[in-house]
PDB file of N, CA and C in Angstrom:
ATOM      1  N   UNK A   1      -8.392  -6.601  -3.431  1.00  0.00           N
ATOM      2  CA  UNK A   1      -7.868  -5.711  -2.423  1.00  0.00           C
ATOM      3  C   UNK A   1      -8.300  -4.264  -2.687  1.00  0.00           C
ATOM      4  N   UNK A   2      -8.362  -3.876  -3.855  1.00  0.00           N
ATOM      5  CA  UNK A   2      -8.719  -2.678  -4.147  1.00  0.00           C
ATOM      6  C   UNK A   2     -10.206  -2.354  -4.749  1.00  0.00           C
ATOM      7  N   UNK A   3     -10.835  -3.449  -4.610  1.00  0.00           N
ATOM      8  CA  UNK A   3     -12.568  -3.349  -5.240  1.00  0.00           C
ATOM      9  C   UNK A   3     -13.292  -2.655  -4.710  1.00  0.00           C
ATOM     10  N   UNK A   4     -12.990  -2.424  -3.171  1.00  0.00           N
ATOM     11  CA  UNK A   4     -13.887  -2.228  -2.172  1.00  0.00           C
ATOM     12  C   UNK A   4     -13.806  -0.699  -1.887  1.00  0.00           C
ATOM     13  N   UNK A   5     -12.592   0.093  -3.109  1.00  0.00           N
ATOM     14  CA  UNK A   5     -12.622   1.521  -3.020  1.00  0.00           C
ATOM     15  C   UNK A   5     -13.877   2.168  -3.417  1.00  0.00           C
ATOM     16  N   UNK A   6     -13.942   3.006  -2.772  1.00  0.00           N
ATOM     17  CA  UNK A   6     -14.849   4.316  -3.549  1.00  0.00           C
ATOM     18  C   UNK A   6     -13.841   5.138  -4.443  1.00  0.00           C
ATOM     19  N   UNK A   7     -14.834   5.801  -5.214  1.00  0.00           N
ATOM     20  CA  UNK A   7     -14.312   6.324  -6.293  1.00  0.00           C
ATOM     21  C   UNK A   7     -13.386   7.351  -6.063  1.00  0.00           C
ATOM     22  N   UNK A   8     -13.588   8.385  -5.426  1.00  0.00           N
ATOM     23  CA  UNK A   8     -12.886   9.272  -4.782  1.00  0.00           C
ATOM     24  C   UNK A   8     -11.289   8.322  -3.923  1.00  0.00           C
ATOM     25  N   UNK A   9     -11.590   7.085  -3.183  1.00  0.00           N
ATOM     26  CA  UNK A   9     -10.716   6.727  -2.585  1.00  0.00           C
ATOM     27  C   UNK A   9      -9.722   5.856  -4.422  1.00  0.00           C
ATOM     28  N   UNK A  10     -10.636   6.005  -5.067  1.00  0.00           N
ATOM     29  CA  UNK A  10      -9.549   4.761  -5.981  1.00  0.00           C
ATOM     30  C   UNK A  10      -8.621   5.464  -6.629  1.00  0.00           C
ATOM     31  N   UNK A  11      -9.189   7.055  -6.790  1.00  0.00           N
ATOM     32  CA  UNK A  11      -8.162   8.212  -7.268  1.00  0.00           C
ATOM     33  C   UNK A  11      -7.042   8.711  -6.643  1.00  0.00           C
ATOM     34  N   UNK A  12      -7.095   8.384  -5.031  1.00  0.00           N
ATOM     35  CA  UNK A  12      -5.866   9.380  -4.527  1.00  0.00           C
ATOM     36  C   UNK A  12      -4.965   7.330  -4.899  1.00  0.00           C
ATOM     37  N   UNK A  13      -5.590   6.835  -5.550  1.00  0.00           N
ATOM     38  CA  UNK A  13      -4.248   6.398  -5.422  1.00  0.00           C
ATOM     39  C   UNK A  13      -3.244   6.233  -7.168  1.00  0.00           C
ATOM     40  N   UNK A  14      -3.541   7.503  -7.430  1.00  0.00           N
ATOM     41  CA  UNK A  14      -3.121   7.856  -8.653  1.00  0.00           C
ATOM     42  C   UNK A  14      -1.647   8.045  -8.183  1.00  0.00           C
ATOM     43  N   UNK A  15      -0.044   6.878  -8.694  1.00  0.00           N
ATOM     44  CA  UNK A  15       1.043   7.504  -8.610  1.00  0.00           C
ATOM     45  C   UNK A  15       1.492   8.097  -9.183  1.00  0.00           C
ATOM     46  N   UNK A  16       1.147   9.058  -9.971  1.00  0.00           N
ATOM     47  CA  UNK A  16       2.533   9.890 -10.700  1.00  0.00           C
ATOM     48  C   UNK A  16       2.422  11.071 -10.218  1.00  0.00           C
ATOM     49  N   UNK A  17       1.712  11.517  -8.764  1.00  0.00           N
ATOM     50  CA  UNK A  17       1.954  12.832  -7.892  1.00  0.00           C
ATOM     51  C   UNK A  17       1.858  12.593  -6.725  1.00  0.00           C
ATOM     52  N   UNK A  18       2.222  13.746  -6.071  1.00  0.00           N
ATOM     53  CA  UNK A  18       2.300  13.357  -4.213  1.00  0.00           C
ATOM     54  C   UNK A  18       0.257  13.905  -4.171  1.00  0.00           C
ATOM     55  N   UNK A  19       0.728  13.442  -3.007  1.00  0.00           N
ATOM     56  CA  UNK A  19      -0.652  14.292  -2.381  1.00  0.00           C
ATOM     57  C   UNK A  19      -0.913  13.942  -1.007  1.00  0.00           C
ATOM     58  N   UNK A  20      -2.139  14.895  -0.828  1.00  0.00           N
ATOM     59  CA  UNK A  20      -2.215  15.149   0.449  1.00  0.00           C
ATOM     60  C   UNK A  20      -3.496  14.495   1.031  1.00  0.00           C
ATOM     61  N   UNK A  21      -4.321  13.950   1.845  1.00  0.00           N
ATOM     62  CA  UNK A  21      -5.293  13.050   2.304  1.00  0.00           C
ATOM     63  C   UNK A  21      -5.833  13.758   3.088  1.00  0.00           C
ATOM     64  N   UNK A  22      -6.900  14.307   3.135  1.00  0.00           N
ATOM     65  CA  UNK A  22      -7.717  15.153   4.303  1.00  0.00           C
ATOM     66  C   UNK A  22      -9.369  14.639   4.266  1.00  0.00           C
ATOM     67  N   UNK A  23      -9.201  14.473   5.170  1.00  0.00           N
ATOM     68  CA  UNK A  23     -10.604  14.030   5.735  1.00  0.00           C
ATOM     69  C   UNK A  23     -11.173  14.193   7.245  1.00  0.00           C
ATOM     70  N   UNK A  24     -12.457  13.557   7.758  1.00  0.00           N
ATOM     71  CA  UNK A  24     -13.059  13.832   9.626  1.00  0.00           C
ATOM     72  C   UNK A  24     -12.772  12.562   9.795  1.00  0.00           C
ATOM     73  N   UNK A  25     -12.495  12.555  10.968  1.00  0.00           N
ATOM     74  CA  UNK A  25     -12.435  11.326  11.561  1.00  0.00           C
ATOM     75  C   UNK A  25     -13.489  10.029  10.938  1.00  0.00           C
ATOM     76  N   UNK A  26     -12.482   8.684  11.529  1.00  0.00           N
ATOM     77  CA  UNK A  26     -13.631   7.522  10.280  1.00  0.00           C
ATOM     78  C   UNK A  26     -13.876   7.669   9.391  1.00  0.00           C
ATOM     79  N   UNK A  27     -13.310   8.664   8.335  1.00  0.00           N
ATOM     80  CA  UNK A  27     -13.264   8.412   7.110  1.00  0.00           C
ATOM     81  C   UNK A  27     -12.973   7.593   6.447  1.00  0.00           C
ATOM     82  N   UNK A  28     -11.295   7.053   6.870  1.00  0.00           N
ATOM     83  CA  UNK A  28     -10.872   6.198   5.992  1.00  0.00           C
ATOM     84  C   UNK A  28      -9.128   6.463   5.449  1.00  0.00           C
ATOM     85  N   UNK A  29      -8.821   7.363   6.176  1.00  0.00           N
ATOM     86  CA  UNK A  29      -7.810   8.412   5.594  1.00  0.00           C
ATOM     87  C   UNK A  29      -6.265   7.114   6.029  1.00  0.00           C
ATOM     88  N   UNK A  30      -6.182   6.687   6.575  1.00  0.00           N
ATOM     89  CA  UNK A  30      -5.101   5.715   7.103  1.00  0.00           C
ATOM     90  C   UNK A  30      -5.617   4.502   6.372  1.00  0.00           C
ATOM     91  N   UNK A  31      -6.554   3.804   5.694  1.00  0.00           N
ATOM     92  CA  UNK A  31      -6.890   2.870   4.997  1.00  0.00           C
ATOM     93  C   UNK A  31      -6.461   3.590   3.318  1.00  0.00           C
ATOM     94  N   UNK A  32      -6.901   4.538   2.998  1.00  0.00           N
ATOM     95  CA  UNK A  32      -6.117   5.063   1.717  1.00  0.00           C
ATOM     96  C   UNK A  32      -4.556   5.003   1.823  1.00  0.00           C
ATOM     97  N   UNK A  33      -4.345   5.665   2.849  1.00  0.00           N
ATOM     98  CA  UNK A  33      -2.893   6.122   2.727  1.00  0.00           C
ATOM     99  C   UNK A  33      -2.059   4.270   2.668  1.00  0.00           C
ATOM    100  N   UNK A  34      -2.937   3.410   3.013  1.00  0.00           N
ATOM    101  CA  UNK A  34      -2.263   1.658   2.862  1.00  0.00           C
ATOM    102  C   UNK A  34      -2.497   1.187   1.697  1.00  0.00           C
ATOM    103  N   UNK A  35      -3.729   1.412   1.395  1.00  0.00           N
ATOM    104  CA  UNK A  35      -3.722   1.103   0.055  1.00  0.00           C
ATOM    105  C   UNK A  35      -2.845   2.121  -0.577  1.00  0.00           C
ATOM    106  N   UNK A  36      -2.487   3.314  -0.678  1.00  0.00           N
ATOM    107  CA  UNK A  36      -1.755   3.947  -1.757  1.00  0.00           C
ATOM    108  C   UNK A  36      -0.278   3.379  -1.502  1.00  0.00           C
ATOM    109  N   UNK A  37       0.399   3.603  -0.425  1.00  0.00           N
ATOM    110  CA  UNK A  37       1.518   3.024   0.045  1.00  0.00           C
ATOM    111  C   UNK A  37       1.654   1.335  -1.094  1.00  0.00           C
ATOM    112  N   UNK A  38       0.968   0.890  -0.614  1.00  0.00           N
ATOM    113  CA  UNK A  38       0.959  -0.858  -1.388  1.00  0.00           C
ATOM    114  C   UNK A  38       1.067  -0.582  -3.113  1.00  0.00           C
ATOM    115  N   UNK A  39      -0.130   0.449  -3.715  1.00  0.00           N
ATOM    116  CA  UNK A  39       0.008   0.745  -5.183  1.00  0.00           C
ATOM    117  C   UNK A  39       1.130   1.218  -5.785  1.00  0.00           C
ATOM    118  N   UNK A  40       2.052   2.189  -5.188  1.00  0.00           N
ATOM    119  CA  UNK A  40       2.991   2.962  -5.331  1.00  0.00           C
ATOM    120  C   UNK A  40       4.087   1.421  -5.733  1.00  0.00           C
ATOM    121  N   UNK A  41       4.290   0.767  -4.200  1.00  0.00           N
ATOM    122  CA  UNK A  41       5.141  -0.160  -4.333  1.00  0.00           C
ATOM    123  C   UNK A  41       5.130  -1.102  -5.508  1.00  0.00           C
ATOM    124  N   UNK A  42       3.876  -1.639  -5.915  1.00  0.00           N
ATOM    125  CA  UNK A  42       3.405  -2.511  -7.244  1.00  0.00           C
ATOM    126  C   UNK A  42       3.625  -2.148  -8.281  1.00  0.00           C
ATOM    127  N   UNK A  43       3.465  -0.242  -8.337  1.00  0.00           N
ATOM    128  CA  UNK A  43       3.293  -0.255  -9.621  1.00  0.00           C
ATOM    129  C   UNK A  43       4.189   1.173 -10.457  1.00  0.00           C
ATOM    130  N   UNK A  44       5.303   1.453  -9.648  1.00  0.00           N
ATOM    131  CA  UNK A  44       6.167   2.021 -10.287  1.00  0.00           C
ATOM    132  C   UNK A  44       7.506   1.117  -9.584  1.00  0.00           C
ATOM    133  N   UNK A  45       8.679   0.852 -10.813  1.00  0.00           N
ATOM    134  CA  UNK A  45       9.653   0.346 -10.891  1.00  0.00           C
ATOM    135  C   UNK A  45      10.606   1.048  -9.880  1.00  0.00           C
ATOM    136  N   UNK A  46      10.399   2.460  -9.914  1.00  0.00           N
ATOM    137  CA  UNK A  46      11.376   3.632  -9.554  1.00  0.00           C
ATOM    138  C   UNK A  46      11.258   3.942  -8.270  1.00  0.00           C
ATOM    139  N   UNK A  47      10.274   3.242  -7.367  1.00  0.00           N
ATOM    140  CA  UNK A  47      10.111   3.531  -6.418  1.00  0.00           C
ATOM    141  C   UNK A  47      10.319   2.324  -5.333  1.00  0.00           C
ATOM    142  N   UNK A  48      10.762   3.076  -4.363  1.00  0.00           N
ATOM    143  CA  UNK A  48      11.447   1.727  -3.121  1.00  0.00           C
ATOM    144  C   UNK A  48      11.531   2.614  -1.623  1.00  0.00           C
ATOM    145  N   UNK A  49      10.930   1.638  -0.668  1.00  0.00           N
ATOM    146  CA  UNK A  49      10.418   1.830   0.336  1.00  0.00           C
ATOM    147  C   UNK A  49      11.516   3.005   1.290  1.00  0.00           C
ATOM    148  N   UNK A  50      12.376   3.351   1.481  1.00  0.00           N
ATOM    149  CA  UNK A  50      12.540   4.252   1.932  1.00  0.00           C
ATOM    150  C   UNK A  50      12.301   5.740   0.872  1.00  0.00           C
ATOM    151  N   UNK A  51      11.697   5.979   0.081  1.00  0.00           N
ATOM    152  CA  UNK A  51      11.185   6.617  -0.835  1.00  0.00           C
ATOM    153  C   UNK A  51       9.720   6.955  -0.562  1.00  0.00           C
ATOM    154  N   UNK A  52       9.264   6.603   0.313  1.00  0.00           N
ATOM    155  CA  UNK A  52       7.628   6.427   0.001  1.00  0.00           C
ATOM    156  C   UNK A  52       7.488   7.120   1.708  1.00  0.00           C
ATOM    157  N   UNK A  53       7.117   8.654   1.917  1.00  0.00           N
ATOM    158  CA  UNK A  53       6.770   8.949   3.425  1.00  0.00           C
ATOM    159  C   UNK A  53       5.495   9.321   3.619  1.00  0.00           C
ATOM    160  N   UNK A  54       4.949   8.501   4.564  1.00  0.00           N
ATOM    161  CA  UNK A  54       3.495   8.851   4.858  1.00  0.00           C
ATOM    162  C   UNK A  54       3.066   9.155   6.354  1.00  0.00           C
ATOM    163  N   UNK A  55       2.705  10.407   6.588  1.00  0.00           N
ATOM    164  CA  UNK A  55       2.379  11.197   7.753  1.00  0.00           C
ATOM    165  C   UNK A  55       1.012  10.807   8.528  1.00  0.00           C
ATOM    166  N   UNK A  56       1.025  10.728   9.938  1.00  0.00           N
ATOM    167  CA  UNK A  56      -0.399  11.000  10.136  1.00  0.00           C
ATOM    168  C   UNK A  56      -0.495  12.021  11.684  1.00  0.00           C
ATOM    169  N   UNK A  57      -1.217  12.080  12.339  1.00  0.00           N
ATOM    170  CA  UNK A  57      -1.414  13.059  13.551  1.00  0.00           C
ATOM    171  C   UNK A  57      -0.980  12.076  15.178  1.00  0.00           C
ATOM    172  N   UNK A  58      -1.444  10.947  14.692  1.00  0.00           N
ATOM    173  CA  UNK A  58      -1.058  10.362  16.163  1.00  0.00           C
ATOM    174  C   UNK A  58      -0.311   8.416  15.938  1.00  0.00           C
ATOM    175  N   UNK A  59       0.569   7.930  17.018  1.00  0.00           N
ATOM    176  CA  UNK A  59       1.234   7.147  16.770  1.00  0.00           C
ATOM    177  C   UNK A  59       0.202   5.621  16.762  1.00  0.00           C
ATOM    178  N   UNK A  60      -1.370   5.804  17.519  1.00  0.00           N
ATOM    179  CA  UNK A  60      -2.153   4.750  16.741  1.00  0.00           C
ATOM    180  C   UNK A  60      -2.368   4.588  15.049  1.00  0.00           C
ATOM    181  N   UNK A  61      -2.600   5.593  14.656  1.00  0.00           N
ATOM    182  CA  UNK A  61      -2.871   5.331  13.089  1.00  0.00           C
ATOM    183  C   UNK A  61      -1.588   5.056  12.973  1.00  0.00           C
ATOM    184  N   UNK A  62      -0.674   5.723  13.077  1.00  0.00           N
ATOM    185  CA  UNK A  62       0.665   4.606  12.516  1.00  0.00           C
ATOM    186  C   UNK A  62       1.016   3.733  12.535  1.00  0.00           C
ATOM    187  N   UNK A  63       1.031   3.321  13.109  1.00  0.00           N
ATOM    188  CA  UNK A  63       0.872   1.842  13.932  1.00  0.00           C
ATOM    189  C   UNK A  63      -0.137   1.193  12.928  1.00  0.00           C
ATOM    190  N   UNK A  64      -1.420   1.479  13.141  1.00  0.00           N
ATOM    191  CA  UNK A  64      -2.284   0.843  12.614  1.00  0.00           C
ATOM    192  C   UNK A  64      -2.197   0.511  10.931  1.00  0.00           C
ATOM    193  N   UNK A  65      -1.685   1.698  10.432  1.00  0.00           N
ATOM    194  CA  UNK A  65      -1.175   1.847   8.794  1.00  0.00           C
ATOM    195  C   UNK A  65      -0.195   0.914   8.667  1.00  0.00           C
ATOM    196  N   UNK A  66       0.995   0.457   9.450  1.00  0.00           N
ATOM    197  CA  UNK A  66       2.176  -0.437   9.402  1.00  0.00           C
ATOM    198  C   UNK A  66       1.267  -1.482   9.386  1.00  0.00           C
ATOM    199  N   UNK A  67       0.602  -1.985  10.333  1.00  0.00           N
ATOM    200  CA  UNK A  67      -0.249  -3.147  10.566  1.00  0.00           C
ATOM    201  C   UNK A  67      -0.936  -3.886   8.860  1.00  0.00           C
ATOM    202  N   UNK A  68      -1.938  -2.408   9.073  1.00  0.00           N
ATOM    203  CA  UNK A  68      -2.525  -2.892   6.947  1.00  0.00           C
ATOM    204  C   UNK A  68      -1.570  -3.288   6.201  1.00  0.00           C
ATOM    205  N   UNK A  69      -0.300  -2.224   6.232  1.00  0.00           N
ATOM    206  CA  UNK A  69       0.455  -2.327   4.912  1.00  0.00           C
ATOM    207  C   UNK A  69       1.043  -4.309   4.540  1.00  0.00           C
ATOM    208  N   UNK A  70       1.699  -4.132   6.454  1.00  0.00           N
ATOM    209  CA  UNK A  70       2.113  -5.638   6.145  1.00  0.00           C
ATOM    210  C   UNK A  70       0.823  -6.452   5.458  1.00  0.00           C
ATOM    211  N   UNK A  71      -0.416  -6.687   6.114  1.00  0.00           N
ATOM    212  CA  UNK A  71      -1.421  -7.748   5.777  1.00  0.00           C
ATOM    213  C   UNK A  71      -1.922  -7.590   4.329  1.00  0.00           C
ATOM    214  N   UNK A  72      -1.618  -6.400   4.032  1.00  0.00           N
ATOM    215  CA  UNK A  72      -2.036  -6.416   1.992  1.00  0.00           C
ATOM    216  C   UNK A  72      -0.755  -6.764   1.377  1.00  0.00           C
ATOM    217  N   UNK A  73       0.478  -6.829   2.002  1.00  0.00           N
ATOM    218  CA  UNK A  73       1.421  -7.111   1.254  1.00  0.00           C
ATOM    219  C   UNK A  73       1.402  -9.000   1.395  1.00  0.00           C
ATOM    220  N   UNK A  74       1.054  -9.186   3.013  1.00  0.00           N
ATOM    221  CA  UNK A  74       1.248 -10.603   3.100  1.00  0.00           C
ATOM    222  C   UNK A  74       0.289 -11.595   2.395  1.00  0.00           C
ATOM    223  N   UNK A  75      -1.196 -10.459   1.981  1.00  0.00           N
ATOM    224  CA  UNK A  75      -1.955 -11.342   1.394  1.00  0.00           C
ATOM    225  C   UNK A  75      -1.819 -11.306  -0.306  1.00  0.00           C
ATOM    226  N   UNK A  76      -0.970 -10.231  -0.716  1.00  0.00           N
ATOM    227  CA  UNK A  76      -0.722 -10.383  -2.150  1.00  0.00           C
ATOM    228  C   UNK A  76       0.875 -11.519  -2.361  1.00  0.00           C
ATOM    229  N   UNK A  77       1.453 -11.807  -0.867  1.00  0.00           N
ATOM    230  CA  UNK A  77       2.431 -12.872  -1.194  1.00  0.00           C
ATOM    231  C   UNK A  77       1.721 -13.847  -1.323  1.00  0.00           C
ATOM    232  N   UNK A  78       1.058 -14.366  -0.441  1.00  0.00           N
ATOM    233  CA  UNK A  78       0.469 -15.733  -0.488  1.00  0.00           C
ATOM    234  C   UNK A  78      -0.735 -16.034  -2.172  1.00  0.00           C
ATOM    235  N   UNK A  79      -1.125 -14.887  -2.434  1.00  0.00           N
ATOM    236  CA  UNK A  79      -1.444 -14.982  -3.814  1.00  0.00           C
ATOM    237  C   UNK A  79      -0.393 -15.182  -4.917  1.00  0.00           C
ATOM    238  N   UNK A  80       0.329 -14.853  -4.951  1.00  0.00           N
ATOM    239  CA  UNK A  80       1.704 -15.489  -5.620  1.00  0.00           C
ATOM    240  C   UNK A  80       2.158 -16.493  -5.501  1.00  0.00           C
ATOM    241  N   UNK A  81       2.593 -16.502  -4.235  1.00  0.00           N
ATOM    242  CA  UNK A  81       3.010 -18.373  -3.830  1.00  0.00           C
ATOM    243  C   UNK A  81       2.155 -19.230  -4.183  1.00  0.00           C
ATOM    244  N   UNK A  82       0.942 -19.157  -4.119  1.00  0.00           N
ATOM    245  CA  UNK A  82      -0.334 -20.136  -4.903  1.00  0.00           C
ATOM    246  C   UNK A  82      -0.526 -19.739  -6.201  1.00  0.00           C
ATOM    247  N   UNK A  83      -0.161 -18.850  -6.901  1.00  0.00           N
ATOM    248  CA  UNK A  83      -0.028 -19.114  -8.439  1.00  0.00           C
ATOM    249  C   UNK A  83       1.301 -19.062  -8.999  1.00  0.00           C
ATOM    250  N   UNK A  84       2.048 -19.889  -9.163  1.00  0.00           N
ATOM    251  CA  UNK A  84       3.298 -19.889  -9.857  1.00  0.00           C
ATOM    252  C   UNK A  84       3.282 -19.350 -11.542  1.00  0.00           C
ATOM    253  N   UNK A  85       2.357 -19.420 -11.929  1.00  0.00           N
ATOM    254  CA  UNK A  85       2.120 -18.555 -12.891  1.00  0.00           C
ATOM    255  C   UNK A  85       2.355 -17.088 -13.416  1.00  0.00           C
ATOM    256  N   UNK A  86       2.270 -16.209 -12.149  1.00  0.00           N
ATOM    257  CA  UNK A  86       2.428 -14.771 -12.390  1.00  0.00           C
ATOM    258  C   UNK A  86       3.751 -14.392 -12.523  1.00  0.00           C
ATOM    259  N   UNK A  87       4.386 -13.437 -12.931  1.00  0.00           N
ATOM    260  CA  UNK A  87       5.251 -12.991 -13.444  1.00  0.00           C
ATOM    261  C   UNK A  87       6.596 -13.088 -12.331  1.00  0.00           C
ATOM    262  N   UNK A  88       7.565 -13.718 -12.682  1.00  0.00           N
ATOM    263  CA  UNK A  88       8.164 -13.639 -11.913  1.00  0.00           C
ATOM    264  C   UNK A  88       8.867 -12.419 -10.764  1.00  0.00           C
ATOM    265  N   UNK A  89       9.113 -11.518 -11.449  1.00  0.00           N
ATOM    266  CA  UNK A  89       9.197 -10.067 -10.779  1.00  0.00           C
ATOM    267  C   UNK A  89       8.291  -9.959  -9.834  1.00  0.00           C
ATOM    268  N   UNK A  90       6.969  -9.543  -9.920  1.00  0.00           N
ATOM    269  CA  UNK A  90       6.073  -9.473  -9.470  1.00  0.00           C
ATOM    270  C   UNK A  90       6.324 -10.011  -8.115  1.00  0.00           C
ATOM    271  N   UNK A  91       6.595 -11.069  -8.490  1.00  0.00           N
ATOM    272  CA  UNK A  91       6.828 -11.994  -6.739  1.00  0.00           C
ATOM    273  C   UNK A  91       7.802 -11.617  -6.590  1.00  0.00           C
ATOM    274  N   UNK A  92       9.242 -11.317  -7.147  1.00  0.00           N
ATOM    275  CA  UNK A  92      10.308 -11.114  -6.265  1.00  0.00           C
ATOM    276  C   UNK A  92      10.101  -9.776  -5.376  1.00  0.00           C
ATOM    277  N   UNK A  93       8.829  -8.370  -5.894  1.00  0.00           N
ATOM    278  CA  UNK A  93       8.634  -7.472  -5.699  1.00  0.00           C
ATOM    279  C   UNK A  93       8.084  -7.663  -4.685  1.00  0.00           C
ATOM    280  N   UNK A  94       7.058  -8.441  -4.697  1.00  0.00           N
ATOM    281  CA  UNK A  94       5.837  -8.290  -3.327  1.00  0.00           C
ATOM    282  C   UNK A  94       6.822  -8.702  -2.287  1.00  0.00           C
ATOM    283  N   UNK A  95       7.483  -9.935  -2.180  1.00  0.00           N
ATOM    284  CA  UNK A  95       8.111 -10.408  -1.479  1.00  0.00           C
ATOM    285  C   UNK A  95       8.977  -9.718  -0.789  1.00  0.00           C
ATOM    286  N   UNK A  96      10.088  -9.263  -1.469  1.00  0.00           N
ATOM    287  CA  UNK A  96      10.654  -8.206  -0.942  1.00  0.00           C
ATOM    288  C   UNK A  96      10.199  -6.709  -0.218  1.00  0.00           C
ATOM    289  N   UNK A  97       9.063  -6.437  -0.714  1.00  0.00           N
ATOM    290  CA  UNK A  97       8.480  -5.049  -0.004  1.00  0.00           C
ATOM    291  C   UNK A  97       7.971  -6.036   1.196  1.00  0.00           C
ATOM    292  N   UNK A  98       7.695  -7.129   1.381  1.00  0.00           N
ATOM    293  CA  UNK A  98       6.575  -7.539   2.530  1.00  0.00           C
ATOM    294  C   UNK A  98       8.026  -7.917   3.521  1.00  0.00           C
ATOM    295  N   UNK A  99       8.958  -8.606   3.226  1.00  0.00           N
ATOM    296  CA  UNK A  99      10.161  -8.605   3.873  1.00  0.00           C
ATOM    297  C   UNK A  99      10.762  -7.063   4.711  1.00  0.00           C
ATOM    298  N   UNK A 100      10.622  -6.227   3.490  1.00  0.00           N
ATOM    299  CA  UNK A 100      11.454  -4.744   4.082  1.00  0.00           C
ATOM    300  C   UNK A 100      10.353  -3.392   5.207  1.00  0.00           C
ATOM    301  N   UNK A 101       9.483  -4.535   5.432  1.00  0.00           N
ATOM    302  CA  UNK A 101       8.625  -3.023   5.776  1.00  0.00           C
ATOM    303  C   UNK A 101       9.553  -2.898   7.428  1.00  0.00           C
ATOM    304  N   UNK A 102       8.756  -1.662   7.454  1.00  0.00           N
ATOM    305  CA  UNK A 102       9.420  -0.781   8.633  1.00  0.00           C
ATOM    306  C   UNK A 102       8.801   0.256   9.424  1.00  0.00           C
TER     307      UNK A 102
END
């Protein structure tokens, strides 16, 4: 899910600060902001979805960002559900963020 970053894109999704996403159009700026949204959720304990606000200029990219977020969350459930192996948390986590979106 995250291979396909560029380098610049694999950094803003550094969580231990806010930040801000600026870019021209077709950049990519609503595909970061899903992937960061999804990293945040995975990978700090302390953080939970009404916690996490992400802005954009018009109500398509929002839309469209809700859209990603669910399908990286739904495709990191179904990677869980097919490995019973991974940590149990893990799945109760994905699961639950892919349940609570909004």
């Amino acid at each position: 899910m995250f291979q396909d970053l560029t380098f610049q894109q694999f950094c803003a999704l550094d969580h231990r600060r806010n930040m801000v996403v600026t870019a021209g159009p077709g950049a990519g700026k609503t595909r970061i902001l899903s992937h960061r949204y999804c990293f945040l959720l995975l990978m700090d304990d302390r953080v939970s979805v009404p916690e996490i606000l992400t802005l954009t200029f018009t109500e398509k990219a929002a839309e469209e960002m809700k859209t990603r977020i669910y399908s990286m969350l739904s495709r990191l459930d179904q990677i869980v559900r097919d490995n019973p192996g991974l940590e149990e948390g893990l799945r109760k986590k994905i699961h639950e963020r892919r349940l609570n979106k909004g």
